[in-house]
N, C-alpha and C. Protein backbone atom coordinates (compact mmCIF):
# COMPACT_ATOMS: atom_id res chain seq x y z
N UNK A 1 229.86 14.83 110.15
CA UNK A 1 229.74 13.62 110.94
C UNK A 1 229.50 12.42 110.04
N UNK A 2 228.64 12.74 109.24
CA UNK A 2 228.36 11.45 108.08
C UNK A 2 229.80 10.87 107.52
N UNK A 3 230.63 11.85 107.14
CA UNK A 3 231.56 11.58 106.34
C UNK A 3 232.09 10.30 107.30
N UNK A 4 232.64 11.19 108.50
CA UNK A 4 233.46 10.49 109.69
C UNK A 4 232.73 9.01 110.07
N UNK A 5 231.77 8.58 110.03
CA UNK A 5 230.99 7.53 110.23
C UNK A 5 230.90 6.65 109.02
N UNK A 6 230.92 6.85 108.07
CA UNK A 6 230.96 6.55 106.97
C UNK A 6 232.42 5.39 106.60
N UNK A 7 233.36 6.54 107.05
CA UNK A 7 234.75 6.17 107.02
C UNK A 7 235.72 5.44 108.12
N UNK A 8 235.36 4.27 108.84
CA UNK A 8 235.60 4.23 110.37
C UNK A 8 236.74 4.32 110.10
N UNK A 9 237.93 4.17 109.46
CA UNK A 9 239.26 4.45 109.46
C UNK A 9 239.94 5.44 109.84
N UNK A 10 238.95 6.62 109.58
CA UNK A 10 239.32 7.89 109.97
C UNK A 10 238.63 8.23 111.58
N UNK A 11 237.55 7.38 112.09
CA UNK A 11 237.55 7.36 113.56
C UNK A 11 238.37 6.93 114.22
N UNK A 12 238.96 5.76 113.74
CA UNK A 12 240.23 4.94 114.75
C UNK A 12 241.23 5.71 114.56
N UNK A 13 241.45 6.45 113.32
CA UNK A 13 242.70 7.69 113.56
C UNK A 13 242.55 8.94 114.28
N UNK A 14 241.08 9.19 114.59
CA UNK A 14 241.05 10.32 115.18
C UNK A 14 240.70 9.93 117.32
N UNK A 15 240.81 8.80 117.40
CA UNK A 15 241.66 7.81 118.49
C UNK A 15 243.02 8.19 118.67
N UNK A 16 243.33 8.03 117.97
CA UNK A 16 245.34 7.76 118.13
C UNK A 16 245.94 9.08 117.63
N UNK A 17 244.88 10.32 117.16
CA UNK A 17 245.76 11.27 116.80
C UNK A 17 245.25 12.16 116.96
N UNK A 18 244.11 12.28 117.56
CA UNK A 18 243.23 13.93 118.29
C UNK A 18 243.91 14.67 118.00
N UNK A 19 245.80 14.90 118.78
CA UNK A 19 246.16 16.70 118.18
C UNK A 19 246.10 16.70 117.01
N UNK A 20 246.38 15.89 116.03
CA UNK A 20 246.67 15.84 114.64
C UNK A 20 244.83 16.43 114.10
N UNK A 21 244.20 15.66 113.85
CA UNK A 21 242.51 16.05 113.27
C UNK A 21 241.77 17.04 114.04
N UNK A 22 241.92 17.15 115.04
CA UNK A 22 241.07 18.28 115.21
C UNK A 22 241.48 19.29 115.04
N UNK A 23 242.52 20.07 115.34
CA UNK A 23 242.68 21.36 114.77
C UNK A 23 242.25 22.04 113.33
N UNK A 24 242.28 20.58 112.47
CA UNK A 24 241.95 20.88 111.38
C UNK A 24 240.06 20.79 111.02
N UNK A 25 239.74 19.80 111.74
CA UNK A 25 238.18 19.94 111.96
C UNK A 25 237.59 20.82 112.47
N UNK A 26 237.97 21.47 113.12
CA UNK A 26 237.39 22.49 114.31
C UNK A 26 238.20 23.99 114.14
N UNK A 27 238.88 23.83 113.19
CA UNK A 27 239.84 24.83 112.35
C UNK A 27 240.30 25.89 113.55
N UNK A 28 241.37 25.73 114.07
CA UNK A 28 242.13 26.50 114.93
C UNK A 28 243.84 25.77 114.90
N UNK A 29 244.95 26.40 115.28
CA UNK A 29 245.73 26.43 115.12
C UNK A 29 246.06 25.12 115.49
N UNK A 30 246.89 24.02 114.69
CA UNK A 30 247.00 22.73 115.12
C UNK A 30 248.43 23.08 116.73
N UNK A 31 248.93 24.07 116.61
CA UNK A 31 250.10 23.84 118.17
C UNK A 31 249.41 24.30 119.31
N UNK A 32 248.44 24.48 119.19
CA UNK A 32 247.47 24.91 120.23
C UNK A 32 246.93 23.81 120.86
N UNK A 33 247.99 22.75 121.43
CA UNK A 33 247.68 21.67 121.73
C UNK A 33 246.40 20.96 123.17
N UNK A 34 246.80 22.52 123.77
CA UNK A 34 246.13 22.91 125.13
C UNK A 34 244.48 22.67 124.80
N UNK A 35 244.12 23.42 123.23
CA UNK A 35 242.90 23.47 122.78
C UNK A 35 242.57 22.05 122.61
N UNK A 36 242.91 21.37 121.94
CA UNK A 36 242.60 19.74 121.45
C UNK A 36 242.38 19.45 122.63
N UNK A 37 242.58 19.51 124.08
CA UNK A 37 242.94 18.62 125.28
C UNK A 37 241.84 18.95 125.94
N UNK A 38 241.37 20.73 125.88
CA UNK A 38 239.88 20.88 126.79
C UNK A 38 238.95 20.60 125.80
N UNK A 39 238.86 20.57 124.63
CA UNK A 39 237.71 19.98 123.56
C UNK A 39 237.72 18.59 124.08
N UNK A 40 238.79 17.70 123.99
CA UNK A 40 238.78 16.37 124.46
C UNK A 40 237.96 15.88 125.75
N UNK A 41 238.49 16.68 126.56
CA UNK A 41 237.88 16.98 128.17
C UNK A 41 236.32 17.21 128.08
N UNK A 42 236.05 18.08 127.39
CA UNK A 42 234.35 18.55 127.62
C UNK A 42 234.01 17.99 126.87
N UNK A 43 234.06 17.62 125.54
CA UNK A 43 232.88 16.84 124.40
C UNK A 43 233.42 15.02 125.12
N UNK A 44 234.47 14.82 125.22
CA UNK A 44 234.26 13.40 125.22
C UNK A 44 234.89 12.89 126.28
N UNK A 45 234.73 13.94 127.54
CA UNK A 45 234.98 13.27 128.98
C UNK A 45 236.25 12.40 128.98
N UNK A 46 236.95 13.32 128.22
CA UNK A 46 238.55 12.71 128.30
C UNK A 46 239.41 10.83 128.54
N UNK A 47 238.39 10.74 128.71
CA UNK A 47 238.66 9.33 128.59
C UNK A 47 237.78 8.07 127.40
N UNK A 48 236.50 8.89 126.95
CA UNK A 48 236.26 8.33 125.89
C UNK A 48 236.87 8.13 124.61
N UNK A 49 236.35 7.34 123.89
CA UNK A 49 236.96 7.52 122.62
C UNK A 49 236.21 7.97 121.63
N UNK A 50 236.52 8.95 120.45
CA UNK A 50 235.60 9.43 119.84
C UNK A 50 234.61 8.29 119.26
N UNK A 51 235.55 7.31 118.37
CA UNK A 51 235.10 6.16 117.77
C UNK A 51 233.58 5.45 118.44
N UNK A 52 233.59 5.07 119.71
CA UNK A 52 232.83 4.65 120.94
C UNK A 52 231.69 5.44 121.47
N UNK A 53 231.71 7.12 121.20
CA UNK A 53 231.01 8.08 121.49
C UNK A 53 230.86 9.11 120.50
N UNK A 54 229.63 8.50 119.78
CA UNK A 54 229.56 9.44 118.00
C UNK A 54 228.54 10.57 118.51
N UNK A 55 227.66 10.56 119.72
CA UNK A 55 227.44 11.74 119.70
C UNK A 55 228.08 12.66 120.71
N UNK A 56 228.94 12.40 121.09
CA UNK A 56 229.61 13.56 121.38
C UNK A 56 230.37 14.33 120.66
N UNK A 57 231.26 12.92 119.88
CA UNK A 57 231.97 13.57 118.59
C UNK A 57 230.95 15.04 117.89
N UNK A 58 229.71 14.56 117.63
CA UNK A 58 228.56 15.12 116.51
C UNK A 58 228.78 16.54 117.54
N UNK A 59 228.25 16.31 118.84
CA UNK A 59 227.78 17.52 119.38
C UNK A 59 229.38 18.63 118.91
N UNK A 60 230.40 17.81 119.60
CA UNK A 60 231.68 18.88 119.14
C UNK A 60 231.58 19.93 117.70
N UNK A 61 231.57 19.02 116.64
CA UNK A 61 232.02 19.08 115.49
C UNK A 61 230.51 19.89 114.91
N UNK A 62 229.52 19.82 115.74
CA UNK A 62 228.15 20.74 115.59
C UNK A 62 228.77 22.17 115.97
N UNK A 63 229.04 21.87 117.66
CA UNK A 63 229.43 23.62 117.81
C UNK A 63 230.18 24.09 117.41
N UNK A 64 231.34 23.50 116.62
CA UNK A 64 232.64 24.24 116.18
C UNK A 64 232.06 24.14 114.77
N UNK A 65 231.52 23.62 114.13
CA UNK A 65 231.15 23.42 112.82
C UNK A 65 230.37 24.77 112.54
N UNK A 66 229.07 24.74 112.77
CA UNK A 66 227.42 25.23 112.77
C UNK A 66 227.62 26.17 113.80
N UNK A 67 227.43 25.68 114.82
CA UNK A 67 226.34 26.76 115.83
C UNK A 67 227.65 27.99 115.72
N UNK A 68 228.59 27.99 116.83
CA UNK A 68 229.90 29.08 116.84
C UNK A 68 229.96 30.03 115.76
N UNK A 69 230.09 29.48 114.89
CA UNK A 69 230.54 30.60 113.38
C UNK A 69 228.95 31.28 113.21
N UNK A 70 227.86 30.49 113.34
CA UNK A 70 226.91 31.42 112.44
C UNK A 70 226.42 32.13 113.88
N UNK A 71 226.28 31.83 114.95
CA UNK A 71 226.29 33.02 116.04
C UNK A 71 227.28 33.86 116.08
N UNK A 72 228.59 34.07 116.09
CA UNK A 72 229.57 34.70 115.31
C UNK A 72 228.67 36.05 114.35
N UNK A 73 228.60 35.26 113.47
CA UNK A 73 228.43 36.34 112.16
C UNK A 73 226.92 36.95 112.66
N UNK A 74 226.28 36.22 113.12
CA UNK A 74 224.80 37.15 113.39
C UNK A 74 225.05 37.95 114.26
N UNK A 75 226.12 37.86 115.38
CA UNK A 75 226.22 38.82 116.10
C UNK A 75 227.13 40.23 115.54
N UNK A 76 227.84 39.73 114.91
CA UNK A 76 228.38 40.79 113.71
C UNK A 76 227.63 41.86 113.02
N UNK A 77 226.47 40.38 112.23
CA UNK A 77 225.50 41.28 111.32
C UNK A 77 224.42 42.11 112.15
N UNK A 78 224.19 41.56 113.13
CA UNK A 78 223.42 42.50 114.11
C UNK A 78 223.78 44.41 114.68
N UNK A 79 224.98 43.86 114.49
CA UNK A 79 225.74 45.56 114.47
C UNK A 79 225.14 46.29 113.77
N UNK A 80 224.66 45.73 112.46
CA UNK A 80 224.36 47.05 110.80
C UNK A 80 223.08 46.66 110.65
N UNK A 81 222.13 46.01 111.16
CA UNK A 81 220.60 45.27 110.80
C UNK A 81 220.30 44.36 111.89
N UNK A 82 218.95 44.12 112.31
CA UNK A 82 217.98 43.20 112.95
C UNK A 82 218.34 42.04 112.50
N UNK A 83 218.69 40.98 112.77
CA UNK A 83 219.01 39.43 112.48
C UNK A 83 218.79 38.74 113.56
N UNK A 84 218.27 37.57 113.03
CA UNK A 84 216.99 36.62 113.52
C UNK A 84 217.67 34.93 113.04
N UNK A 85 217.59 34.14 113.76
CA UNK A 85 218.25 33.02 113.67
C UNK A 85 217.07 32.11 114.49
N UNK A 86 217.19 30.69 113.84
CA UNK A 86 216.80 29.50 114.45
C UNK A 86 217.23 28.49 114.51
N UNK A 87 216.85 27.81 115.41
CA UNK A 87 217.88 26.26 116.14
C UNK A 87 216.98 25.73 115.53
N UNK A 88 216.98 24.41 114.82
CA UNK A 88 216.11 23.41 114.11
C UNK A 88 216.14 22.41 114.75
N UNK A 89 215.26 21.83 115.29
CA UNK A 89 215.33 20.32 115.77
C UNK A 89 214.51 19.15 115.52
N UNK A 90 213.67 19.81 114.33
CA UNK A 90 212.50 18.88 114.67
C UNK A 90 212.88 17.80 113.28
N UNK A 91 212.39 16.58 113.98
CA UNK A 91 212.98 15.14 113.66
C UNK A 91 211.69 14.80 112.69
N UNK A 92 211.33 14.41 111.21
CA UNK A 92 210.34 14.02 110.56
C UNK A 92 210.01 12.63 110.88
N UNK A 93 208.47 12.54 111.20
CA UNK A 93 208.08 11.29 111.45
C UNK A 93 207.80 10.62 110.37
N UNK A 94 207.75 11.37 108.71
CA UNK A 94 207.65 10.25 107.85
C UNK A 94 208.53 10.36 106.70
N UNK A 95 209.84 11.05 106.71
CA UNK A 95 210.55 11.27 105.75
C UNK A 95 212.08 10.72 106.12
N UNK A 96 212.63 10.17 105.60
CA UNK A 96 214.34 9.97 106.19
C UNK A 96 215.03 10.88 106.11
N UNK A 97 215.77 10.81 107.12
CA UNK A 97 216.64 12.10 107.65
C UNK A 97 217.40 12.21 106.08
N UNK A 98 218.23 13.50 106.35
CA UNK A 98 219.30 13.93 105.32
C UNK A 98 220.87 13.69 105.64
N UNK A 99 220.75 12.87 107.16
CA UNK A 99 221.74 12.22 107.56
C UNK A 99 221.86 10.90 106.93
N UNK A 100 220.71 10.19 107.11
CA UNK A 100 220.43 8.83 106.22
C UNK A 100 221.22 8.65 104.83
N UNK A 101 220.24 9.71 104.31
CA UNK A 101 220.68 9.89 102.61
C UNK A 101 222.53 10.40 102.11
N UNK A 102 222.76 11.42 103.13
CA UNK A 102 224.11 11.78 102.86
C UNK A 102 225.12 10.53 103.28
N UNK A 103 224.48 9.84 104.19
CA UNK A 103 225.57 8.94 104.62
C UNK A 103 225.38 7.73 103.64
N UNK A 104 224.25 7.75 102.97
CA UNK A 104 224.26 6.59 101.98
C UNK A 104 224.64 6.69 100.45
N UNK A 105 225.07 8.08 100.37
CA UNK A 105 225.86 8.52 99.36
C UNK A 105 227.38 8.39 98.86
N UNK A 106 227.79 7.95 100.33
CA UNK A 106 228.97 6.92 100.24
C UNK A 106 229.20 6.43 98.92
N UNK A 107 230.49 6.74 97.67
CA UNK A 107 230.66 6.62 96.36
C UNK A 107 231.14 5.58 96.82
N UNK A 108 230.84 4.11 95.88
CA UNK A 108 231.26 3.01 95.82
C UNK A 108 231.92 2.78 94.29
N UNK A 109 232.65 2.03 94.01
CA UNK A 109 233.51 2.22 93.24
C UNK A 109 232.58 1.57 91.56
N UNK A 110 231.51 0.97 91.79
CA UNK A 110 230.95 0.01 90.78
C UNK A 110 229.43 0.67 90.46
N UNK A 111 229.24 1.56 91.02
CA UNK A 111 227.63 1.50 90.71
C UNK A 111 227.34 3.27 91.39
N UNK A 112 226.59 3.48 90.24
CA UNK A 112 226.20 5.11 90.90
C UNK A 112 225.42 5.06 92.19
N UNK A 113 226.38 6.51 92.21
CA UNK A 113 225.88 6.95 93.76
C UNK A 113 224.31 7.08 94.27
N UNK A 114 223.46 7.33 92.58
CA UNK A 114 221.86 7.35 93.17
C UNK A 114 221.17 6.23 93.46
N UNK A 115 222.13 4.81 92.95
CA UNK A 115 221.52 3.43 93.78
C UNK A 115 221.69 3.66 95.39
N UNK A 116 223.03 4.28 95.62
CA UNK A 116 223.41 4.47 97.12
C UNK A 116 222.21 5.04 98.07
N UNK A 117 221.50 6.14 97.27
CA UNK A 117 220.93 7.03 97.91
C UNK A 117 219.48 6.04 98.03
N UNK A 118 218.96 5.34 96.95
CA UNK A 118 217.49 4.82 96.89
C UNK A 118 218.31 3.38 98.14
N UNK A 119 219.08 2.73 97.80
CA UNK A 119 219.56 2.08 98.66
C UNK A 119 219.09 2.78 100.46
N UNK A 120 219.70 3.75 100.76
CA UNK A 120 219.68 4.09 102.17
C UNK A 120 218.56 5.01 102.60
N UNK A 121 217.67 4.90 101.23
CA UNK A 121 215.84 5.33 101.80
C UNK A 121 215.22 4.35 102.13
N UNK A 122 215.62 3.03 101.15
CA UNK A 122 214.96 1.47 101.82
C UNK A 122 215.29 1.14 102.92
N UNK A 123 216.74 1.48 103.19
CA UNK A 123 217.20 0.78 104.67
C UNK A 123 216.44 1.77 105.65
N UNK A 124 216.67 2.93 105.44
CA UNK A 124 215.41 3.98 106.40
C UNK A 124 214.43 3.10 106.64
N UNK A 125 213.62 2.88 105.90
CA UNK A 125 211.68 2.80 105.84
C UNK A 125 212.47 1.17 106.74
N UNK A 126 213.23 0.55 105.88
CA UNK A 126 213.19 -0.80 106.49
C UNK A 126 212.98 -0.75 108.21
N UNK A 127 214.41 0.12 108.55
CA UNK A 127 214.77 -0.10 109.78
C UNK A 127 213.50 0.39 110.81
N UNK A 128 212.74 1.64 110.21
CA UNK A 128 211.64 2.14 110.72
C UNK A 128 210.56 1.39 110.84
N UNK A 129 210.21 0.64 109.83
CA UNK A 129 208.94 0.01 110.42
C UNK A 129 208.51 -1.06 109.57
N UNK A 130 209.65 -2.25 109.57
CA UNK A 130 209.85 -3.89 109.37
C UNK A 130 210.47 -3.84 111.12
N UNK A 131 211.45 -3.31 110.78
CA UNK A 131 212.82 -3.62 111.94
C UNK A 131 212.23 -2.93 113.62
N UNK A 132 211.54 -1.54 113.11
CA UNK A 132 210.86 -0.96 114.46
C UNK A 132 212.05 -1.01 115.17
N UNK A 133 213.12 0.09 114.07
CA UNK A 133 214.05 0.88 114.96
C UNK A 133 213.90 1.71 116.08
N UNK A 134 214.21 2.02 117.31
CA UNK A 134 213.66 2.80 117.93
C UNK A 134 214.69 4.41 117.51
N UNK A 135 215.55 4.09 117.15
CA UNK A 135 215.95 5.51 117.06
C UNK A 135 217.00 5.84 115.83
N UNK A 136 216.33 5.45 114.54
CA UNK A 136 216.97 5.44 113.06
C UNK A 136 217.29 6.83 112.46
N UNK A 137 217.13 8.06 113.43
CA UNK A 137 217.86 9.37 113.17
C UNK A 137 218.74 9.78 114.80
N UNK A 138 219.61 8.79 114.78
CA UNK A 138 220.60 8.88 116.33
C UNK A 138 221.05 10.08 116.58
N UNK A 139 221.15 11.05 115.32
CA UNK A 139 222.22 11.92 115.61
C UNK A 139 221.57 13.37 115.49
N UNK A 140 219.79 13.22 115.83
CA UNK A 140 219.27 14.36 115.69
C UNK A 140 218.67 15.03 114.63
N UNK A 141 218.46 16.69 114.40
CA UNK A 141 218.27 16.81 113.51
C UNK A 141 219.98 17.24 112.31
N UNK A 142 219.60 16.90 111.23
CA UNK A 142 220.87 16.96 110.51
C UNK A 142 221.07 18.28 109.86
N UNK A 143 222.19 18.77 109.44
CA UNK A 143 222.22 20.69 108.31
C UNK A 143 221.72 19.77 107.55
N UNK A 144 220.55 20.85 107.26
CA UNK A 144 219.57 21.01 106.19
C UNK A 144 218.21 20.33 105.99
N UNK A 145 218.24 19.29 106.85
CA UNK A 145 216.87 18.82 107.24
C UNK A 145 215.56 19.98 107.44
N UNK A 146 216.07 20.83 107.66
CA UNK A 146 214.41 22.02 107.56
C UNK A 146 214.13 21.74 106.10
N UNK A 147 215.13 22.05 105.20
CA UNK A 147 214.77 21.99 103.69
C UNK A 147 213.78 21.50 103.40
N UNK A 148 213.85 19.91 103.52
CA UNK A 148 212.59 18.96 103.38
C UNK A 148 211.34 19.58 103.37
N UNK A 149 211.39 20.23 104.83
CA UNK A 149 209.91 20.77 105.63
C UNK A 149 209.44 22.39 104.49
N UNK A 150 210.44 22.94 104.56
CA UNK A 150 210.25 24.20 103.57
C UNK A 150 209.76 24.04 101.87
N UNK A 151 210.48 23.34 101.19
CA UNK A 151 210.30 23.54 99.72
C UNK A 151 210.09 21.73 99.26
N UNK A 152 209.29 22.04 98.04
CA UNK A 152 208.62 20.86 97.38
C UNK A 152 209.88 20.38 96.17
N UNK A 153 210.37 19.36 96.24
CA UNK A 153 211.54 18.70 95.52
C UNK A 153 211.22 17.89 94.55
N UNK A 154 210.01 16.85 94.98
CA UNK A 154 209.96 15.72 94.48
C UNK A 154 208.55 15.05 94.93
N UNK A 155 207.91 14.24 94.29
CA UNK A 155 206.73 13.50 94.48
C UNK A 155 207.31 12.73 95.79
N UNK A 156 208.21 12.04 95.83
CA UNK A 156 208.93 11.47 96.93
C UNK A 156 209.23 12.30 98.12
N UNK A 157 209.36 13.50 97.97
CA UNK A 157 209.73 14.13 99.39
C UNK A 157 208.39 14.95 99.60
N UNK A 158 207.66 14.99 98.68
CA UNK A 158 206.61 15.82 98.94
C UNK A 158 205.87 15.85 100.22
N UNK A 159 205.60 16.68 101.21
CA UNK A 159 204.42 16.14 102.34
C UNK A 159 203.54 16.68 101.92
N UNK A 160 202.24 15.41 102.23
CA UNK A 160 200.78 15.44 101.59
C UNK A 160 199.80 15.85 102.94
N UNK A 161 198.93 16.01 102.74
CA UNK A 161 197.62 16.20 103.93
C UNK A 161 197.91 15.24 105.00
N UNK A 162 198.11 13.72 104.68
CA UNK A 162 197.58 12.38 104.95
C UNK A 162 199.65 12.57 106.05
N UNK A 163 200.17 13.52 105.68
CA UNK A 163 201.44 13.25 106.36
C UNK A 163 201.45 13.35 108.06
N UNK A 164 202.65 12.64 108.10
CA UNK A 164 202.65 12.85 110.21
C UNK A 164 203.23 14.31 110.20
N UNK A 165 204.08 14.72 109.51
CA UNK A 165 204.82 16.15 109.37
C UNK A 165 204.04 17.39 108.78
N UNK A 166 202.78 16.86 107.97
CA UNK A 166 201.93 18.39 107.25
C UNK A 166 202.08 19.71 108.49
N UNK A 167 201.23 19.36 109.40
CA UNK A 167 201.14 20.45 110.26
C UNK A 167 201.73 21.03 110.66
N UNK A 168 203.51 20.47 111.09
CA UNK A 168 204.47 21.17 111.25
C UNK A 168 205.30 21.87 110.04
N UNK A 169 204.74 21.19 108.83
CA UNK A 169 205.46 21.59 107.73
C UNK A 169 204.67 23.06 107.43
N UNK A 170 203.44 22.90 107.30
CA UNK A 170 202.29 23.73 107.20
C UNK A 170 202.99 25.18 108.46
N UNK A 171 202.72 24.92 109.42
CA UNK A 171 203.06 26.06 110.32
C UNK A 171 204.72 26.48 110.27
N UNK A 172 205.25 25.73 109.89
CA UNK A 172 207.24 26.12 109.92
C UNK A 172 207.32 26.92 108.30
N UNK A 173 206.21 26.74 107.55
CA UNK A 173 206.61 27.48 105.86
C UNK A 173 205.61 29.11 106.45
N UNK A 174 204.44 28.74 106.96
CA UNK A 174 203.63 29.58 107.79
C UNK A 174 204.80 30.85 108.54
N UNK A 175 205.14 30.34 109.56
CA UNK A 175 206.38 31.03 110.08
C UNK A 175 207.62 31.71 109.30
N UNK A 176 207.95 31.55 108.30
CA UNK A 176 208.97 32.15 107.19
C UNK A 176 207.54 33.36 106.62
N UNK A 177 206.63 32.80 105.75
CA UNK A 177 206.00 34.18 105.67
C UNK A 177 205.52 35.13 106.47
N UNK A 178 205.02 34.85 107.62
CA UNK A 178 204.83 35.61 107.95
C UNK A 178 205.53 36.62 108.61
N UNK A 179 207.06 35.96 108.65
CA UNK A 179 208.38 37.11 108.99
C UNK A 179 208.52 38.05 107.71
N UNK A 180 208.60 37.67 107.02
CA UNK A 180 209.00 38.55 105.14
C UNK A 180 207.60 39.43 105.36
N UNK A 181 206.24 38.86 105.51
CA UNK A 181 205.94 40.24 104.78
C UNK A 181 205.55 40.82 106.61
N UNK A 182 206.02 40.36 107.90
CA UNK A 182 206.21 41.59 108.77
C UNK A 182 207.26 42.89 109.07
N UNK A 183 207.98 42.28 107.96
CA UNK A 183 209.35 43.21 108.05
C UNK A 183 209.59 44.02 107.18
């Protein structure tokens, strides 16, 4: 989704050419034109436009992306072993999303990409609380946003005592051990 947002050129084409991009986004046979038309129908109420409606686009390109395939394979792997899966949703109250950062990774042609990234942690904090965005992670939680909450990266991503997220970070790393050593 970042990419696609990133790039509005490729939203206004995926306007004017749905059979064309989605088959290939959502990876199923592009003459399967029937398919493009009920995806169209249910994620974006057939008369929207993706461009106009980014989270529906997101939700689509979530279930055909993410959710489908790895329920897929767990139900697979469940055949030969116990497998255990979780839906992630939880939104950090003091860290910027990994939607933020990926979308501010956007390669510009003059200047490295890690100005991009310190660039679109300022505009985060900005929009959060100069600007008192009300909703500066629109699109939920993002792949891989648990990361943050799980493992220590950086003095910068670190969560401290004094964090809005410790406790959930604290009980969600809590929850991984205590699956490993119940099993």
């Amino acid at each position: 989704m970042t990419g696609l947002e990133s790039y509005s050129h490729i939203l206004d084409e995926l306007d004017t050419k749905w059979d064309t991009h989605v088959p290939v986004l959502m990876h199923y046979d592009p003459n399967r034109t029937e398919v493009s038309d009920k995806l169209r129908e249910y994620y974006m109420n057939s008369s929207m436009s993706p461009s106009s409606d980014l989270m529906s686009l997101t939700r689509m390109l979530s279930d055909g992306i993410f959710f489908e395939p790895n329920y897929r394979v767990a139900k697979y792997h469940a055949k030969h072993v116990p497998t255990y899966l979780y839906y992630y949703t939880y939104l950090s109250s003091t860290l910027p999303s990994v939607y933020s950062l990926i979308r501010a990774a956007k390669p510009k042609e003059w200047y490295p990409w890690e100005l991009n990234i310190a660039g679109g942690v300022a505009s985060y904090y900005a929009d959060k609380f100069i600007w008192r965005s009300k909703d500066p992670k629109k699109f939920g939680a993002c792949h891989a946003e648990d990361i943050l909450q799980l493992w220590s990266f950086s003095l910068i991503t670190d969560i401290r005592p004094r964090s809005g997220d410790y406790n959930f970070s604290n009980a969600f790393v809590s929850s991984f051990v205590d699956f490993a050593q119940s099993k």
